[in-house]
Protein backbone atom coordinates (compact mmCIF):
# COMPACT_ATOMS: atom_id res chain seq x y z
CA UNK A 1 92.47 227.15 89.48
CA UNK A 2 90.28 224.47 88.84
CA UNK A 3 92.97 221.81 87.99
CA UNK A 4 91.78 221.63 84.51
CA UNK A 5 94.19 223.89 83.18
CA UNK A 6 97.81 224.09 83.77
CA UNK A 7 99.56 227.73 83.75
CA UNK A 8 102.81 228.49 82.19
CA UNK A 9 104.43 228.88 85.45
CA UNK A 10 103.77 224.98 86.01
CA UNK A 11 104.86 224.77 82.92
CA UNK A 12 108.42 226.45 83.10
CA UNK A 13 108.79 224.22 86.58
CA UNK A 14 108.34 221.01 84.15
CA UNK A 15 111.02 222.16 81.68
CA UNK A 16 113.27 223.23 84.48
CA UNK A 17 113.04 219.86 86.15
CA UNK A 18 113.14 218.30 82.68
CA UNK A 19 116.46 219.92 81.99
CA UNK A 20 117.86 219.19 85.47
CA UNK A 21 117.14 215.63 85.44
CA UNK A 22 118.79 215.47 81.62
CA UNK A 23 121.77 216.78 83.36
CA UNK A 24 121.98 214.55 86.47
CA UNK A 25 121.17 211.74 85.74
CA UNK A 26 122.13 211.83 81.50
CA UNK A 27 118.70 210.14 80.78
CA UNK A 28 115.23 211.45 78.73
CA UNK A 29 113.35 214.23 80.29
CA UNK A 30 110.72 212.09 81.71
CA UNK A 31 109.45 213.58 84.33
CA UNK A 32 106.19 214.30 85.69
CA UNK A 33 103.98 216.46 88.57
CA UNK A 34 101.20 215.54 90.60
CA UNK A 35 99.50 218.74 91.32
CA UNK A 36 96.37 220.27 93.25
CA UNK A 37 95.33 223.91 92.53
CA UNK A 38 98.25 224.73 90.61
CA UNK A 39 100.61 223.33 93.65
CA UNK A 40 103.08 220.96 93.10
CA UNK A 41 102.33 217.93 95.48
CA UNK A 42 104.97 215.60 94.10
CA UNK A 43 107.13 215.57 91.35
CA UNK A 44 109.03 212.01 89.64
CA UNK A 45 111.22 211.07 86.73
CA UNK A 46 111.67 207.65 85.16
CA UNK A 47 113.48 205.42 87.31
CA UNK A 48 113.54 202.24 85.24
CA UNK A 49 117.34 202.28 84.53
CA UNK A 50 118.34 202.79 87.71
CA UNK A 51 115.76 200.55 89.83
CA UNK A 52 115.31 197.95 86.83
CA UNK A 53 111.61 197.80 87.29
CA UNK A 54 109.50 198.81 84.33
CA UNK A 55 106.74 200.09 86.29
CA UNK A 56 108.98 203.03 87.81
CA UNK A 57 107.80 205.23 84.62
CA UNK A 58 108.24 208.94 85.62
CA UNK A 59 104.15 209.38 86.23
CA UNK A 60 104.12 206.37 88.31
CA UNK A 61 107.29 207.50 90.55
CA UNK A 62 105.24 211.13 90.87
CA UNK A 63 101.78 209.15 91.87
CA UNK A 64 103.84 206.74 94.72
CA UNK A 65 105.51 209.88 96.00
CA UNK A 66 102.11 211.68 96.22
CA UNK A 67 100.29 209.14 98.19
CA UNK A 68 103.17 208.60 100.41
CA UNK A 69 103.34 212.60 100.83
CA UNK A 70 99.48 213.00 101.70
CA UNK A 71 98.92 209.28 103.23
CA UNK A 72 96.88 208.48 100.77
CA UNK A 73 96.03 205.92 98.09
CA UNK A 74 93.29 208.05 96.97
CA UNK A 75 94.49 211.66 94.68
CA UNK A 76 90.73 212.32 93.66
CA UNK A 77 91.39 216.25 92.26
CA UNK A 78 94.33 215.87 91.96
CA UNK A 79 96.14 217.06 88.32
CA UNK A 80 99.09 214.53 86.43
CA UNK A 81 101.49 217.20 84.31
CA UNK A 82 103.58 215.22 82.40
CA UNK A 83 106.42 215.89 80.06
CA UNK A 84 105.44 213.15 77.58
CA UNK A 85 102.06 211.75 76.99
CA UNK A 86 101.28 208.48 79.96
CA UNK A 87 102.06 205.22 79.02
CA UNK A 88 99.20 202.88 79.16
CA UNK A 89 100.43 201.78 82.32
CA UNK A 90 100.98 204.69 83.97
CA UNK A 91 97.31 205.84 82.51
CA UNK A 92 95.73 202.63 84.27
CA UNK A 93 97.44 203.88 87.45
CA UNK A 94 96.35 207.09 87.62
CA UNK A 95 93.01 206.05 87.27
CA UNK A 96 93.15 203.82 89.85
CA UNK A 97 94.84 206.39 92.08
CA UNK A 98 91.70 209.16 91.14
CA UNK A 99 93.36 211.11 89.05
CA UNK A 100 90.92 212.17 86.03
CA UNK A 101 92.95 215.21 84.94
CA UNK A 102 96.04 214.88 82.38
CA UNK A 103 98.26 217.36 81.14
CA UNK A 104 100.98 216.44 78.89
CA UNK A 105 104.13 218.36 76.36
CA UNK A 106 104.80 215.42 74.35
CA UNK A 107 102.05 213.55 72.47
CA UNK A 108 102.82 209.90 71.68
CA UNK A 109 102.74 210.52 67.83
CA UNK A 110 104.91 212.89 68.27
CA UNK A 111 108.21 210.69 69.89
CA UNK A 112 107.01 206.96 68.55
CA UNK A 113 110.13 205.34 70.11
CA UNK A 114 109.34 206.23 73.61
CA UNK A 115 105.87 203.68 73.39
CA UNK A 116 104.62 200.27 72.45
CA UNK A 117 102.68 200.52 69.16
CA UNK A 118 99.14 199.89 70.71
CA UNK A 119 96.16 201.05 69.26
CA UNK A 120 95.00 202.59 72.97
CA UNK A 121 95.66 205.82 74.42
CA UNK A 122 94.40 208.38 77.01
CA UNK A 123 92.77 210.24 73.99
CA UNK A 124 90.79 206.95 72.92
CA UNK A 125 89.96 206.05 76.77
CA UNK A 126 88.72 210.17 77.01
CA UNK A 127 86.34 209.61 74.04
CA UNK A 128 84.82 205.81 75.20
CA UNK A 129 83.95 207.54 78.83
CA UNK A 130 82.28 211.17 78.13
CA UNK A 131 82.80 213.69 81.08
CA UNK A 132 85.02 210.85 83.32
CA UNK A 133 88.12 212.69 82.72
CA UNK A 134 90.19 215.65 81.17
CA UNK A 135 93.06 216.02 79.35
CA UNK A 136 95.22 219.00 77.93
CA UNK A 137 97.47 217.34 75.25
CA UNK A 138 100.47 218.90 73.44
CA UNK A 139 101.41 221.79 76.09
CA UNK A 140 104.42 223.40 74.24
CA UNK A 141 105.04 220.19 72.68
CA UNK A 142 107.43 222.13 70.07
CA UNK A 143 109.52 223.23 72.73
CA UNK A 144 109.41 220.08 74.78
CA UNK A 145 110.40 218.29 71.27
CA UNK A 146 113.54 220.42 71.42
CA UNK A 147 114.29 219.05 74.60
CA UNK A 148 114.28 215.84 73.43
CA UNK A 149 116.49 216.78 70.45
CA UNK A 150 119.44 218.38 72.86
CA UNK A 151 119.20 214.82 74.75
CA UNK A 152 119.44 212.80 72.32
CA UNK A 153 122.49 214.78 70.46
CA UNK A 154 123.97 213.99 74.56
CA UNK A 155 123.00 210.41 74.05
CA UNK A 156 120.87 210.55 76.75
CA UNK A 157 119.37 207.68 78.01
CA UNK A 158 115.85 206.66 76.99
């Protein structure tokens, strides 16, 4: 695996830790992997709520918890699968981290309420800087959608 492409077994793992956060912690299913060669490195969900800091967005959790794991600042090859398309923020951190391939269920058109109405995105950044990066948008983003549905009927959290 080159960690352009995501398989559906990474995929199920995503929904399964989706689901499981949903339940423990009653919030979105924003959660996210940091991956190399189809291995899960580190794994995070958003942690705003509970830490009241904005920047603890599920992808930025994931990218702390990676270079803590390896020792690292620096995840060059490394792969971000997310469950809902990164946040400029997180986006800008990733970058910064090395991280130049994105994967992602949710696309930000898709689930408006979850992002500030910018005129910016991963997509826009992909297209400005040929060949810099990858991304894989929209990965079961019907069945992710669902997801979303079942939490809010819970009144999840966003």
């Amino acid at each position: 695996m080159d960690g352009k492409h995501i398989t559906n077994t990474n995929l199920d793992l995503l929904f399964l830790y989706a689901k499981e956060i949903m339940e423990v912690h009653k919030i979105f299913p924003y959660v996210s992997f940091i991956m190399k060669d189809g291995v899960i490195i580190a794994r995070g969900y958003n942690r705003e709520r509970e830490t009241f800091d904005l920047t603890n967005q599920d992808q930025v959790v994931s990218i702390r918890a990676a270079q803590k794991t390896l020792d690292t600042d620096n995840l060059k090859s490394y792969s971000l699968l997310s469950f809902f398309e990164p946040t400029i923020l997180a986006f800008d951190v990733s970058l910064w981290s090395g991280i130049t391939n994105f994967h992602w269920c949710i696309n930000s058109k898709s689930f408006p309420a979850s992002y500030n109405p910018i005129n910016y995105g991963v997509a826009d950044y992909a297209k400005a800087h040929p060949g810099e990066i990858t991304i894989e948008p929209g990965l079961r983003e019907k069945e992710a959608l669902t997801l979303v549905e079942i939490a809010q009927k819970q009144k999840h959290q966003t």
